[in-house]
Protein backbone atom coordinates (compact mmCIF):
# COMPACT_ATOMS: atom_id res chain seq x y z
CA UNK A 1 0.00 0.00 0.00
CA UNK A 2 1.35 3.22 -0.91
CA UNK A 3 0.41 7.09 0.76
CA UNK A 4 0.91 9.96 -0.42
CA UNK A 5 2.26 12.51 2.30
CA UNK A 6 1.32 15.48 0.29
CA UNK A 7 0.72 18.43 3.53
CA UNK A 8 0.31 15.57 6.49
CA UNK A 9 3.82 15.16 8.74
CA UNK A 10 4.64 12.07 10.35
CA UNK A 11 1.83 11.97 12.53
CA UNK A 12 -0.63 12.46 9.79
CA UNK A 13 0.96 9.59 8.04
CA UNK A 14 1.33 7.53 11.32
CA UNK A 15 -2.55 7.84 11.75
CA UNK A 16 -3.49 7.20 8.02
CA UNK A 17 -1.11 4.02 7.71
CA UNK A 18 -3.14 2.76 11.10
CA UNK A 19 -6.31 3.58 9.37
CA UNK A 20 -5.65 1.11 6.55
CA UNK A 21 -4.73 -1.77 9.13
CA UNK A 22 -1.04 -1.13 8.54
CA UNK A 23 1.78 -2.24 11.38
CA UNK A 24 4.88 -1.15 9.61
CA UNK A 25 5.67 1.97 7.59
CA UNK A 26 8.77 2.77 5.36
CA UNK A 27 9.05 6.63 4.43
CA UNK A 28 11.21 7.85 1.50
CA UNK A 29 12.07 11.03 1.60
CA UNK A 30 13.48 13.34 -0.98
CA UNK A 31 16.30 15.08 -0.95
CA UNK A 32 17.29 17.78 -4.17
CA UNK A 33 13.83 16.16 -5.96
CA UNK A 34 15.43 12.63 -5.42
CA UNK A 35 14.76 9.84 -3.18
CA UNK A 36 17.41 10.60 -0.28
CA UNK A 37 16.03 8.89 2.62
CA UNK A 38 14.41 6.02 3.91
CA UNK A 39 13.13 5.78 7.34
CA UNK A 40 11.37 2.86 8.48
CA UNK A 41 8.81 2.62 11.48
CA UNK A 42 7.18 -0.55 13.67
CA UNK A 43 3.20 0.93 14.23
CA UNK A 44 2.20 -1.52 16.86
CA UNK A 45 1.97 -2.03 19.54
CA UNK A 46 2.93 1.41 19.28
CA UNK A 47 5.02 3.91 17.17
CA UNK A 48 8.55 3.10 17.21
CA UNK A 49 11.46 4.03 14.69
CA UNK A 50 13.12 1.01 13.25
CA UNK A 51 17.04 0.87 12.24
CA UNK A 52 18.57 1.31 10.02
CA UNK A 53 18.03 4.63 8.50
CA UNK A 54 19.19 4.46 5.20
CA UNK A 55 20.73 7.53 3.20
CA UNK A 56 21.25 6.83 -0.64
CA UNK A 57 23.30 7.93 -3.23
CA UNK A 58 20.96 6.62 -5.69
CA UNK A 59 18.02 4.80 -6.91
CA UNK A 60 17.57 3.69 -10.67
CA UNK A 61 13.99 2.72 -11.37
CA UNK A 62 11.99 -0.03 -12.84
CA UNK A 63 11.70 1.94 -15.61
CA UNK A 64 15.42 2.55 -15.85
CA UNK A 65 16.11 -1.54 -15.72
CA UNK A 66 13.64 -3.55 -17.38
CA UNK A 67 10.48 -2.11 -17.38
CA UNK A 68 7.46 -2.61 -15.52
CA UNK A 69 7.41 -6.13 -13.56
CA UNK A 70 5.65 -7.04 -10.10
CA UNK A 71 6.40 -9.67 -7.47
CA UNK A 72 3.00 -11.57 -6.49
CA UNK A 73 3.66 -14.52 -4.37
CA UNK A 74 7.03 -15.34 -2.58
CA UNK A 75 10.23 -13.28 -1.90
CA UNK A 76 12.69 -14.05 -0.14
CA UNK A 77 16.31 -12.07 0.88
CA UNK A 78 19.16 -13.56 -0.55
CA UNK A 79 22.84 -12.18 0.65
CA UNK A 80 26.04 -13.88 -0.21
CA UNK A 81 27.55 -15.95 2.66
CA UNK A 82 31.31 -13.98 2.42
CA UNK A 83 28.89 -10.55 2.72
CA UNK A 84 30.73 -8.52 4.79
CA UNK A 85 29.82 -7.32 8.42
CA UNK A 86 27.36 -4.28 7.85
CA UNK A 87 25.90 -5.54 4.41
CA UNK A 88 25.04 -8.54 6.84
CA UNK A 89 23.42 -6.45 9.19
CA UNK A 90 21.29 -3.80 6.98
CA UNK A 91 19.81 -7.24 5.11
CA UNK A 92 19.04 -9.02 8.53
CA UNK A 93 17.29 -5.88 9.36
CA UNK A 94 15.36 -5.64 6.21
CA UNK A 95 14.25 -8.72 6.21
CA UNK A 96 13.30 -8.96 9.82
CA UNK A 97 11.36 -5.82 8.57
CA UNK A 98 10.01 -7.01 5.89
CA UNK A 99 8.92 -10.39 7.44
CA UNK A 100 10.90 -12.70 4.44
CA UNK A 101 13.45 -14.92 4.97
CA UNK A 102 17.16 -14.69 4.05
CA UNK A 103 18.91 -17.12 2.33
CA UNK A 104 22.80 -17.39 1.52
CA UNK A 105 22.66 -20.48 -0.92
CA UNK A 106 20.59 -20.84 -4.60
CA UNK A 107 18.57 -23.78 -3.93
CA UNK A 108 16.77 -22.10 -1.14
CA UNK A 109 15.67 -19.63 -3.99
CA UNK A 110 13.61 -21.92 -5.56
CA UNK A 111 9.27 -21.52 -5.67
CA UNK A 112 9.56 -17.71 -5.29
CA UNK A 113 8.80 -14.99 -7.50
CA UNK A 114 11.37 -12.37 -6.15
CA UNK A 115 14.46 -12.20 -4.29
CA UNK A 116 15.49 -9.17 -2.58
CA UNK A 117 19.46 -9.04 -3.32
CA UNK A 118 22.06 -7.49 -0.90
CA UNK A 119 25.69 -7.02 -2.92
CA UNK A 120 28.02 -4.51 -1.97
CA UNK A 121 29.63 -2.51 -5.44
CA UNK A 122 32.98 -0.03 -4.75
CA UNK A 123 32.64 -0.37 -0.75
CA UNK A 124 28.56 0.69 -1.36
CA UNK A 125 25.51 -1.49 -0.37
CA UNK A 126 23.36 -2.41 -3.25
CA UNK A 127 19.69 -3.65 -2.75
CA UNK A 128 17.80 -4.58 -5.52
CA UNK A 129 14.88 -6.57 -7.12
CA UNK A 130 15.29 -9.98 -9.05
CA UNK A 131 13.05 -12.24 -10.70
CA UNK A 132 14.16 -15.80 -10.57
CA UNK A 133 14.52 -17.91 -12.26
CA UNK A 134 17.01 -16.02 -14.91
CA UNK A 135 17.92 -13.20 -12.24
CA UNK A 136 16.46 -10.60 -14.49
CA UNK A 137 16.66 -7.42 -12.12
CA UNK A 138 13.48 -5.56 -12.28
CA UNK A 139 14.02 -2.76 -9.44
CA UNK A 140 14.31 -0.67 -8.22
CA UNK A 141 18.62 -0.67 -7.44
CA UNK A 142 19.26 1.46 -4.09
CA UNK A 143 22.81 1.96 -3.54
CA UNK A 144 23.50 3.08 -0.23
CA UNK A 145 25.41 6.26 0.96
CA UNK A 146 25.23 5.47 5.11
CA UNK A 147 23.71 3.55 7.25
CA UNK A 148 22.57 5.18 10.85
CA UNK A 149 21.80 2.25 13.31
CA UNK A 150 20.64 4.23 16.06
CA UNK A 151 19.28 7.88 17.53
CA UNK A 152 22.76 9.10 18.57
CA UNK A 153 24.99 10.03 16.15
């Protein structure tokens, strides 16, 4: 489910996610008319900010990649087992967010429509769509600028 924030802050968005039965709520923000930002939130049993927060460097489309392509049934996380420490982290935490389950080998990829890939390119984090079985990426690609794991900085 998608709102639009349009005028409402947080709280207005806080109280319309909980009006459409949501628990969870991931806000991008923009930053110089671009996706900068994207803060995620835990709704019940009450309003809590969830880490990572993730600043980007940037985000190609669908359109960008391949088009126009949707994942129906199954996704799962896939990461590869050598990932290093943080990459590690941010796709535990996405996928504990998310509620899917991450893999490290290709036969537990099998029956799903989508795999949400964690690589890391030139020392950067790279999440991004697949479609299995080919591994035809479908988007969007966020490469990640930092990673802020808590309120103190």
């Amino acid at each position: 489910m998608r709102i639009n924030r349009g005028k409402l802050n947080l709280k207005g968005v806080v109280e319309e996610a909980l009006a459409f039965g949501a628990d969870r709520l991931m806000v991008l923000e923009r930053w110089k008319g671009a996706p900068g930002k994207i803060e995620l939130y835990v709704l019940k049993p009450s309003v809590e900010r969830y880490f990572p927060m993730i600043y980007l460097s940037s985000v190609r489309i669908q359109d960008e990649l391949h088009g126009r392509a949707s994942i129906r049934n199954k996704l799962v996380a896939t990461i590869p087992g050598d990932a290093p420490i943080e990459l590690r982290r941010l796709s535990e935490a996405l996928a504990s967010f998310l509620r899917i389950p991450l893999v490290t080998t290709e036969h537990e990829v099998k029956g799903v429509s989508g795999r949400l890939v964690f690589e890391e390119e030139e020392s950067s984090p790279i999440v991004t769509f697949e479609r299995p079985p080919d591994g035809t990426e479908i988007g969007p690609r966020l490469i990640i600028k930092d990673l802020i794991w808590t309120d103190k900085r």
